[in-house]
PDB file of N, CA and C in Angstrom:
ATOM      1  N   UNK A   1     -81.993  -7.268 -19.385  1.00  0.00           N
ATOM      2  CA  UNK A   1     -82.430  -7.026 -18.023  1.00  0.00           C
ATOM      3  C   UNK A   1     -81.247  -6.671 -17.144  1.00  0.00           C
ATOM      4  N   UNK A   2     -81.310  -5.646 -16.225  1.00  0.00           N
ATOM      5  CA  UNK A   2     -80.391  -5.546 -15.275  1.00  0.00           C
ATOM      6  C   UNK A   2     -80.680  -6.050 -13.834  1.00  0.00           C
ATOM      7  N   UNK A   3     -79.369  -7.444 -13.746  1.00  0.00           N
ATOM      8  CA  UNK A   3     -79.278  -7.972 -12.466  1.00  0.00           C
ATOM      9  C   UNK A   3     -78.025  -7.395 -11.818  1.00  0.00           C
ATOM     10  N   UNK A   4     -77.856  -7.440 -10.074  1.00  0.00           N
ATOM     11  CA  UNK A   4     -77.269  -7.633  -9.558  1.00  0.00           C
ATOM     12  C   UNK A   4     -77.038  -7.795  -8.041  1.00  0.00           C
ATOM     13  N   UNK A   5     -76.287  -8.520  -7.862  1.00  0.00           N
ATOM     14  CA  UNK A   5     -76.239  -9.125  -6.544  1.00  0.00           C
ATOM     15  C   UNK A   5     -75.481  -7.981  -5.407  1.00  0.00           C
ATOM     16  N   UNK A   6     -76.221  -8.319  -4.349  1.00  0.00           N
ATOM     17  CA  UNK A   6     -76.193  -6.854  -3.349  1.00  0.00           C
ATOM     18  C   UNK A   6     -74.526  -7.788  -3.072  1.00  0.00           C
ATOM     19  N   UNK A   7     -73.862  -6.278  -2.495  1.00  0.00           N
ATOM     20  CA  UNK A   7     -72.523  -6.650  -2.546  1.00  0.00           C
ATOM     21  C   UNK A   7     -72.705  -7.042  -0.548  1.00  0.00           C
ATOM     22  N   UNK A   8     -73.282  -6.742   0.042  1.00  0.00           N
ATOM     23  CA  UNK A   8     -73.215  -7.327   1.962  1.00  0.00           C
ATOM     24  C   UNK A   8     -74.749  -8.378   1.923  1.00  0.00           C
ATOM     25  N   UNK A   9     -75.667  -8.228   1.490  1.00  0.00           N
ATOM     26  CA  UNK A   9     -76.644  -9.501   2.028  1.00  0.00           C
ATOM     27  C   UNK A   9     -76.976 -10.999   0.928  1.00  0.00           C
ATOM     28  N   UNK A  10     -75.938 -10.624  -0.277  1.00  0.00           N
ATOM     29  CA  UNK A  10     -75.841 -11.770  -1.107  1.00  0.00           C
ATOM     30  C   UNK A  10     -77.478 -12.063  -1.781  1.00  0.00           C
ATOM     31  N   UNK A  11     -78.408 -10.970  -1.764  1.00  0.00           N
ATOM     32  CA  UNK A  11     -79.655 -10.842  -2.327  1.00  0.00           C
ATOM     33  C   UNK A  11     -79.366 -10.858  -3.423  1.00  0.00           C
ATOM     34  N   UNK A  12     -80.349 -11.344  -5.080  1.00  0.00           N
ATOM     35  CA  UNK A  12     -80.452 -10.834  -6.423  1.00  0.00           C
ATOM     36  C   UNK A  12     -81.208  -9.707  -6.628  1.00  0.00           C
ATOM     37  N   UNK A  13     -81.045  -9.256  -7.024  1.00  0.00           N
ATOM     38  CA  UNK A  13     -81.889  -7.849  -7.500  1.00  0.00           C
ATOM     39  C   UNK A  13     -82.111  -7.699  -9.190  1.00  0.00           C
ATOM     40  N   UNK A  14     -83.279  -7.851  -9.601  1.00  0.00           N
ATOM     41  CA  UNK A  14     -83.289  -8.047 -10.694  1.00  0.00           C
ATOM     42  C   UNK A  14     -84.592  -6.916 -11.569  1.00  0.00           C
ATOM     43  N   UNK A  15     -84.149  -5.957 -11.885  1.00  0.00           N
ATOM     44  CA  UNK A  15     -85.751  -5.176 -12.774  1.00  0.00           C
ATOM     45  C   UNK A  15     -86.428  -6.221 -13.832  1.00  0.00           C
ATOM     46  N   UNK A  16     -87.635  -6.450 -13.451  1.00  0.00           N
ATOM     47  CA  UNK A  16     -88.775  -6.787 -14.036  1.00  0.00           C
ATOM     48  C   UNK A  16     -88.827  -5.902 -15.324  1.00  0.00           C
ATOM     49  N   UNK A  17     -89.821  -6.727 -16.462  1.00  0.00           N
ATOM     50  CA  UNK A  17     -90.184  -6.137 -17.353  1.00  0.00           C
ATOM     51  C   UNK A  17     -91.221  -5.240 -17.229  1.00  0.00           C
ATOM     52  N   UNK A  18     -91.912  -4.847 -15.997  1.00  0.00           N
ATOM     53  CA  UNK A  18     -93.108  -3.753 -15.828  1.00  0.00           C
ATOM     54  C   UNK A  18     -92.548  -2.986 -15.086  1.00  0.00           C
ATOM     55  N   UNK A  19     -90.550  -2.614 -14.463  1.00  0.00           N
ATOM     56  CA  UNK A  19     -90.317  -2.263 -13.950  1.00  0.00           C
ATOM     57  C   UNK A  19     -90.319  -2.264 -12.744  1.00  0.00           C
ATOM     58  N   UNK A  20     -90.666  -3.117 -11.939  1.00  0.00           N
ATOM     59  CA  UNK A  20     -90.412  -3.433 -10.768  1.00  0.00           C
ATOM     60  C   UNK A  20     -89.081  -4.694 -10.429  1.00  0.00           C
ATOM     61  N   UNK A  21     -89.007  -4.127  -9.174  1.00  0.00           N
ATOM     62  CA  UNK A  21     -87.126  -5.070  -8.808  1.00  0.00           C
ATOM     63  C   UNK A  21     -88.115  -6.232  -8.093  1.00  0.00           C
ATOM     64  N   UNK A  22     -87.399  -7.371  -8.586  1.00  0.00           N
ATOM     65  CA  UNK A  22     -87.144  -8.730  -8.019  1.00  0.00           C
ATOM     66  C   UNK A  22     -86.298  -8.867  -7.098  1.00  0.00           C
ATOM     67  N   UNK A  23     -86.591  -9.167  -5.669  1.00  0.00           N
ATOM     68  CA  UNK A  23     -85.383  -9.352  -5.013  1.00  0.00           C
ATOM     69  C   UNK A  23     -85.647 -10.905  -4.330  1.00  0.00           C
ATOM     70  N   UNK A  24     -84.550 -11.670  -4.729  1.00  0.00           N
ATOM     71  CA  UNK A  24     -84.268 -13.175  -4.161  1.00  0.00           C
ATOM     72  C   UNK A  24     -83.545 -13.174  -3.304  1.00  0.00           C
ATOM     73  N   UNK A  25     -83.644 -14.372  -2.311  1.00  0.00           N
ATOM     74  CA  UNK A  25     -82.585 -14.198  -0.745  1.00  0.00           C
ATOM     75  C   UNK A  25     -83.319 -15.789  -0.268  1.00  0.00           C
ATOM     76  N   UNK A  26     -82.855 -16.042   0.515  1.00  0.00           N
ATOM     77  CA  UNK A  26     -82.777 -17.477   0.810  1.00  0.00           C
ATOM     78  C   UNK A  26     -84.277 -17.480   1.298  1.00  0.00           C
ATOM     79  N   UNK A  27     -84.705 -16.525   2.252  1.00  0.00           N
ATOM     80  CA  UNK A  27     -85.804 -16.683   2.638  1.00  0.00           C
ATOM     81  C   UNK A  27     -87.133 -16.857   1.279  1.00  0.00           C
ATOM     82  N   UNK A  28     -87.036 -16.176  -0.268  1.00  0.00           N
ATOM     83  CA  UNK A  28     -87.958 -15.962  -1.012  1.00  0.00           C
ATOM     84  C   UNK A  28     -87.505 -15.189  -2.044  1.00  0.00           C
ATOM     85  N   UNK A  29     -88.188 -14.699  -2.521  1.00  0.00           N
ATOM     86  CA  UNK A  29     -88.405 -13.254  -3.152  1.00  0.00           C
ATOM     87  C   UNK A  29     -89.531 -12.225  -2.774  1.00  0.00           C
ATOM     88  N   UNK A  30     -89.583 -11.595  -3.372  1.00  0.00           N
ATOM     89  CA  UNK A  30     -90.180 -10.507  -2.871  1.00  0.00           C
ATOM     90  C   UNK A  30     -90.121  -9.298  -4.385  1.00  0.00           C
ATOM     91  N   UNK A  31     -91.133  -8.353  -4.601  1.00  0.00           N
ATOM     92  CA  UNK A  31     -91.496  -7.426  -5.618  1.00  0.00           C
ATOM     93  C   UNK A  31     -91.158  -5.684  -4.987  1.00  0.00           C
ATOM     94  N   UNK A  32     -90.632  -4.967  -4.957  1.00  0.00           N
ATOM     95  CA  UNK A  32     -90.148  -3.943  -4.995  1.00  0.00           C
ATOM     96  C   UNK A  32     -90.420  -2.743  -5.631  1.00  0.00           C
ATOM     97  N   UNK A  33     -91.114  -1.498  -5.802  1.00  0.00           N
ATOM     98  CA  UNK A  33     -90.714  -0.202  -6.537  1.00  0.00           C
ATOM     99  C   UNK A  33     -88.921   0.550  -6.391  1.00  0.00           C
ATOM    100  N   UNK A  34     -89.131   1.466  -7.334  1.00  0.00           N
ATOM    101  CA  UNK A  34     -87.699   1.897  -7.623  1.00  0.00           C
ATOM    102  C   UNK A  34     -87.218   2.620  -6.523  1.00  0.00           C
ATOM    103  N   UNK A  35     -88.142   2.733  -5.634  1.00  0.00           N
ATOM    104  CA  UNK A  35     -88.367   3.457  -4.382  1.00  0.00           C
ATOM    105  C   UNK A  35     -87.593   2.909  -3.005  1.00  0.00           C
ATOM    106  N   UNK A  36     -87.517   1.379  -3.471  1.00  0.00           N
ATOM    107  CA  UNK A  36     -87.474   0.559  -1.869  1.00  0.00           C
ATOM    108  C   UNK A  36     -88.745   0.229  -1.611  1.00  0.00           C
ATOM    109  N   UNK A  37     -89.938   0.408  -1.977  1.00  0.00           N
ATOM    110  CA  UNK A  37     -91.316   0.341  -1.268  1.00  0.00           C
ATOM    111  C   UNK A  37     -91.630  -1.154  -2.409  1.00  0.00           C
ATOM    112  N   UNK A  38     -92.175  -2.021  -0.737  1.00  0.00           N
ATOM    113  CA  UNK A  38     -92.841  -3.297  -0.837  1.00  0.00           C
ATOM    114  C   UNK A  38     -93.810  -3.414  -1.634  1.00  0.00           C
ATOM    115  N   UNK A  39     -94.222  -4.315  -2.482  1.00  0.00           N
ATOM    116  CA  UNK A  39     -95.787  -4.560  -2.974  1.00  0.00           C
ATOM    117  C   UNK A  39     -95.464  -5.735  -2.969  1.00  0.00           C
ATOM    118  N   UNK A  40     -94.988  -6.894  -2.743  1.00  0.00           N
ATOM    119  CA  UNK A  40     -95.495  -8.410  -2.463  1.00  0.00           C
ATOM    120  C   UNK A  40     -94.539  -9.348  -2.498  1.00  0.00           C
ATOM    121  N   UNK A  41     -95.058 -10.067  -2.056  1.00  0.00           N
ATOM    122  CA  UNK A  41     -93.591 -11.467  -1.262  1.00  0.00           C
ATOM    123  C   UNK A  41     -93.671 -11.924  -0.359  1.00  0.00           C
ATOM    124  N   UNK A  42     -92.681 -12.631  -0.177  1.00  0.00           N
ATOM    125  CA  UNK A  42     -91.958 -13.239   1.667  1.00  0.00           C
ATOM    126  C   UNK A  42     -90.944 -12.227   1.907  1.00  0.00           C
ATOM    127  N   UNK A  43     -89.787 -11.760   0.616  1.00  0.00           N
ATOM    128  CA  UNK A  43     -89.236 -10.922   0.732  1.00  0.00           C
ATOM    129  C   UNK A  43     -89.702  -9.464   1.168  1.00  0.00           C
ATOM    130  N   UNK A  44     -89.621  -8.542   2.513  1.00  0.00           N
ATOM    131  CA  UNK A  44     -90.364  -7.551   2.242  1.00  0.00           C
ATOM    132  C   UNK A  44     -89.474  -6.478   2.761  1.00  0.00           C
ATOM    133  N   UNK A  45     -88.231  -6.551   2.812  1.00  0.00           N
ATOM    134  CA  UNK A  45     -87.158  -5.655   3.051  1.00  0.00           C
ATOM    135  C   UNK A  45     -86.041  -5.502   1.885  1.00  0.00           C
ATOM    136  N   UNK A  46     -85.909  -4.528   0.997  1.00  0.00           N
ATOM    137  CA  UNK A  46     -84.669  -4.304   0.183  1.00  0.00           C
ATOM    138  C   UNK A  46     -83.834  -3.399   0.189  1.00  0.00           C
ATOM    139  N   UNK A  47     -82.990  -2.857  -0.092  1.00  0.00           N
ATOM    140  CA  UNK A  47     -81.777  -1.940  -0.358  1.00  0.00           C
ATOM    141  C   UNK A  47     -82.740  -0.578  -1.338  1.00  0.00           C
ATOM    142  N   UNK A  48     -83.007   0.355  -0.992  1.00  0.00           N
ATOM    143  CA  UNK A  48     -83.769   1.525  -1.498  1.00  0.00           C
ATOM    144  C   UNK A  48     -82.621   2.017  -2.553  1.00  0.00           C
ATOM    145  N   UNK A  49     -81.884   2.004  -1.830  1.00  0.00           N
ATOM    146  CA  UNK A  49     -80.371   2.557  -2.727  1.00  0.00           C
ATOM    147  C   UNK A  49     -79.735   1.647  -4.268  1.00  0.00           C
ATOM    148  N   UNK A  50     -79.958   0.344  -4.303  1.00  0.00           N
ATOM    149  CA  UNK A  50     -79.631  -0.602  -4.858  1.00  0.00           C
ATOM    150  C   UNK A  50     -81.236  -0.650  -5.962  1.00  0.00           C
ATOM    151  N   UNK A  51     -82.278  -0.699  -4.876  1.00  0.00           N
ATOM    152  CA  UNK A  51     -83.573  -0.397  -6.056  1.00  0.00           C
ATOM    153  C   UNK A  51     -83.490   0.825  -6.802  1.00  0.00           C
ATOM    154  N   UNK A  52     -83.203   1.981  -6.225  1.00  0.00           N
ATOM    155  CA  UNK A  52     -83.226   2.983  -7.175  1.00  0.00           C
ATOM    156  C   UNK A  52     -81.834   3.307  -8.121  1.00  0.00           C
ATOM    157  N   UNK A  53     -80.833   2.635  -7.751  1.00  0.00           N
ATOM    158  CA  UNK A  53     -79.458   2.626  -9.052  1.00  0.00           C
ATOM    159  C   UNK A  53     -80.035   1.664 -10.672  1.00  0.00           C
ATOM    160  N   UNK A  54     -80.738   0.332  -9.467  1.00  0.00           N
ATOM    161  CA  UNK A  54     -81.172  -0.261 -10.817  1.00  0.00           C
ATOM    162  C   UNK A  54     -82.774  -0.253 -11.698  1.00  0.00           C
ATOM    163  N   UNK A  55     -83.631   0.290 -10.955  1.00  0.00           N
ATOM    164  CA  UNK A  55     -84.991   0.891 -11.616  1.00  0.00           C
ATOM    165  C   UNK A  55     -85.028   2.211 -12.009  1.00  0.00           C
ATOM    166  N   UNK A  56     -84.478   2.966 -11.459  1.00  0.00           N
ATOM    167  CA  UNK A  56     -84.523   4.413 -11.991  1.00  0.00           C
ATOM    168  C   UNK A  56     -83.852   4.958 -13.280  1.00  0.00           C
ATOM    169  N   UNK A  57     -84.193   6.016 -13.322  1.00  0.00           N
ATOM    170  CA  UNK A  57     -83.672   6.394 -14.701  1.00  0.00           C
ATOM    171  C   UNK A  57     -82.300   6.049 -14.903  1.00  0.00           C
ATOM    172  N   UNK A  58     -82.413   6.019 -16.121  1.00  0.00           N
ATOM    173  CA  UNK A  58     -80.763   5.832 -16.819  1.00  0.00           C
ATOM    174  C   UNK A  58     -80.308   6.639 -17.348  1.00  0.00           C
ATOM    175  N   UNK A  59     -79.377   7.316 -17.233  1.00  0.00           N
ATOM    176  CA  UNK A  59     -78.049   7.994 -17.438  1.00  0.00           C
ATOM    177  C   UNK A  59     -77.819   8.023 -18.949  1.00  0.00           C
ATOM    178  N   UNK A  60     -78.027   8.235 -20.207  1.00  0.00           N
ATOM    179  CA  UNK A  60     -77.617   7.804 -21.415  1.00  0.00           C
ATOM    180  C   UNK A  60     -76.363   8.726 -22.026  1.00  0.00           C
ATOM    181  N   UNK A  61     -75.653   8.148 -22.901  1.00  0.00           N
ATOM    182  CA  UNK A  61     -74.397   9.351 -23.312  1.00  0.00           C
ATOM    183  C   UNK A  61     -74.939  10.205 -24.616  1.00  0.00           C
ATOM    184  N   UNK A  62     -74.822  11.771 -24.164  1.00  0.00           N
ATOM    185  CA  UNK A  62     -75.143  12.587 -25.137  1.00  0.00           C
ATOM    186  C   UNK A  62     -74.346  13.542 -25.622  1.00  0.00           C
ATOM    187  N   UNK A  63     -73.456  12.860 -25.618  1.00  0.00           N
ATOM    188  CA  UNK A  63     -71.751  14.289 -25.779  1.00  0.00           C
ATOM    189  C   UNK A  63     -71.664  13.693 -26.997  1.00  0.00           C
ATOM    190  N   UNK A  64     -71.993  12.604 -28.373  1.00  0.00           N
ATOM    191  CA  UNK A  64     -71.726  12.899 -29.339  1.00  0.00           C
ATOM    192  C   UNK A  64     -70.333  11.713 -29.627  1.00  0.00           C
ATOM    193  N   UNK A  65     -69.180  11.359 -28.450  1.00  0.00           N
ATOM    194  CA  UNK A  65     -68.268  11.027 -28.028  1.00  0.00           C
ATOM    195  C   UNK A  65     -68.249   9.742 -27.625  1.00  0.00           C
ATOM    196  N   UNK A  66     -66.678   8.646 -27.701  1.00  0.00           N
ATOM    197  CA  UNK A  66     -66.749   7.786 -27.327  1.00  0.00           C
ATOM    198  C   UNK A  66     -66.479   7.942 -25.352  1.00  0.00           C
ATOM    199  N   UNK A  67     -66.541   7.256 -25.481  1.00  0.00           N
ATOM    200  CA  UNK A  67     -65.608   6.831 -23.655  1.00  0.00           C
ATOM    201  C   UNK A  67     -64.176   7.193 -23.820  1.00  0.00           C
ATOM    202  N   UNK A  68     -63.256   6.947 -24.961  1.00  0.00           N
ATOM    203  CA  UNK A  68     -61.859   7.568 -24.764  1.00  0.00           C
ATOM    204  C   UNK A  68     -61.908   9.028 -25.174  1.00  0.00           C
ATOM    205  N   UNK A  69     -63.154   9.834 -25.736  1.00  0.00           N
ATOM    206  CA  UNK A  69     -63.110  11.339 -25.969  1.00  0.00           C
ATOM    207  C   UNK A  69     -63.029  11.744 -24.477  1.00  0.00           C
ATOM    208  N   UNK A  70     -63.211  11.294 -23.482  1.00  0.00           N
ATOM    209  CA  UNK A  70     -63.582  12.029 -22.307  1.00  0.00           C
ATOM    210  C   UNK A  70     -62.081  12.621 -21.609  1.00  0.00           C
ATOM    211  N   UNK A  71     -61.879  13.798 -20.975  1.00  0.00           N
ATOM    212  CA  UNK A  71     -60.745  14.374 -20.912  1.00  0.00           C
ATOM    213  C   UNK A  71     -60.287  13.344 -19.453  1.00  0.00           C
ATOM    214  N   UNK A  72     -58.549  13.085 -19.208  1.00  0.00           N
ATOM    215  CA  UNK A  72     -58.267  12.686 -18.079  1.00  0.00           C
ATOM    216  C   UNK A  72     -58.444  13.649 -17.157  1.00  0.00           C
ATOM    217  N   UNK A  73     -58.866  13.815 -16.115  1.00  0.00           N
ATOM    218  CA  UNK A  73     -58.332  14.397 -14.937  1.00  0.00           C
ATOM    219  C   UNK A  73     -57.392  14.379 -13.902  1.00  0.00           C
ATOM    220  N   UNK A  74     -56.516  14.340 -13.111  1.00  0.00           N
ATOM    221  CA  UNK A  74     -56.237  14.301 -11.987  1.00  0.00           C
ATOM    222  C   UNK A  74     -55.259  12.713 -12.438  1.00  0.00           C
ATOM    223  N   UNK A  75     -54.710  12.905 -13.445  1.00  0.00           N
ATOM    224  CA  UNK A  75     -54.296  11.459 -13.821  1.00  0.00           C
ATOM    225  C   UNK A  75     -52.327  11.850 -13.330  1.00  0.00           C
ATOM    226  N   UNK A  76     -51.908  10.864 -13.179  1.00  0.00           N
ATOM    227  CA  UNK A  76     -50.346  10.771 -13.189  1.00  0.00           C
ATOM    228  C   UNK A  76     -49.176  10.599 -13.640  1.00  0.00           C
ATOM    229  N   UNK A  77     -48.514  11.034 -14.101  1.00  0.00           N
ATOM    230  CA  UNK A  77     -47.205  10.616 -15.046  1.00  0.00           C
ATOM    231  C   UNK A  77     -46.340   9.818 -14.674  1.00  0.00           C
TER     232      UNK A  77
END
């Protein structure tokens, strides 16, 4: 499962197994789409930006390559 804690309101943010974000905060929790958009809680305000990094699609690696194949850029001597 991917959790993580908002880095300014100290909320959990957590994707559900049906895909929806969990968000905890002192006041509750609260249920979320990948959207930012409410469907149920006490919680009924989240980070849209933070729901959609962690519900939305994922990024997977298809170059074939590890993480050190990747070329440096802009690096320094």
């Amino acid at each position: 499962m991917r959790i993580r804690r908002h880095p300014l309101s100290g909320a959990v943010y957590e994707v559900t197994e049906d895909g929806l974000i969990r968000v905890v905060d002192d006041n509750g929790s609260g249920l979320f789409r990948a959207d930012g958009t409410w469907v149920s809680g006490e919680v009924t305000v989240a980070d849209p930006q933070l729901c959609g990094w962690l519900a939305g699609p994922q990024v997977t690696r298809s170059f074939g390559g590890s993480q050190k194949d990747l070329p440096v850029t802009g690096a320094r001597s």
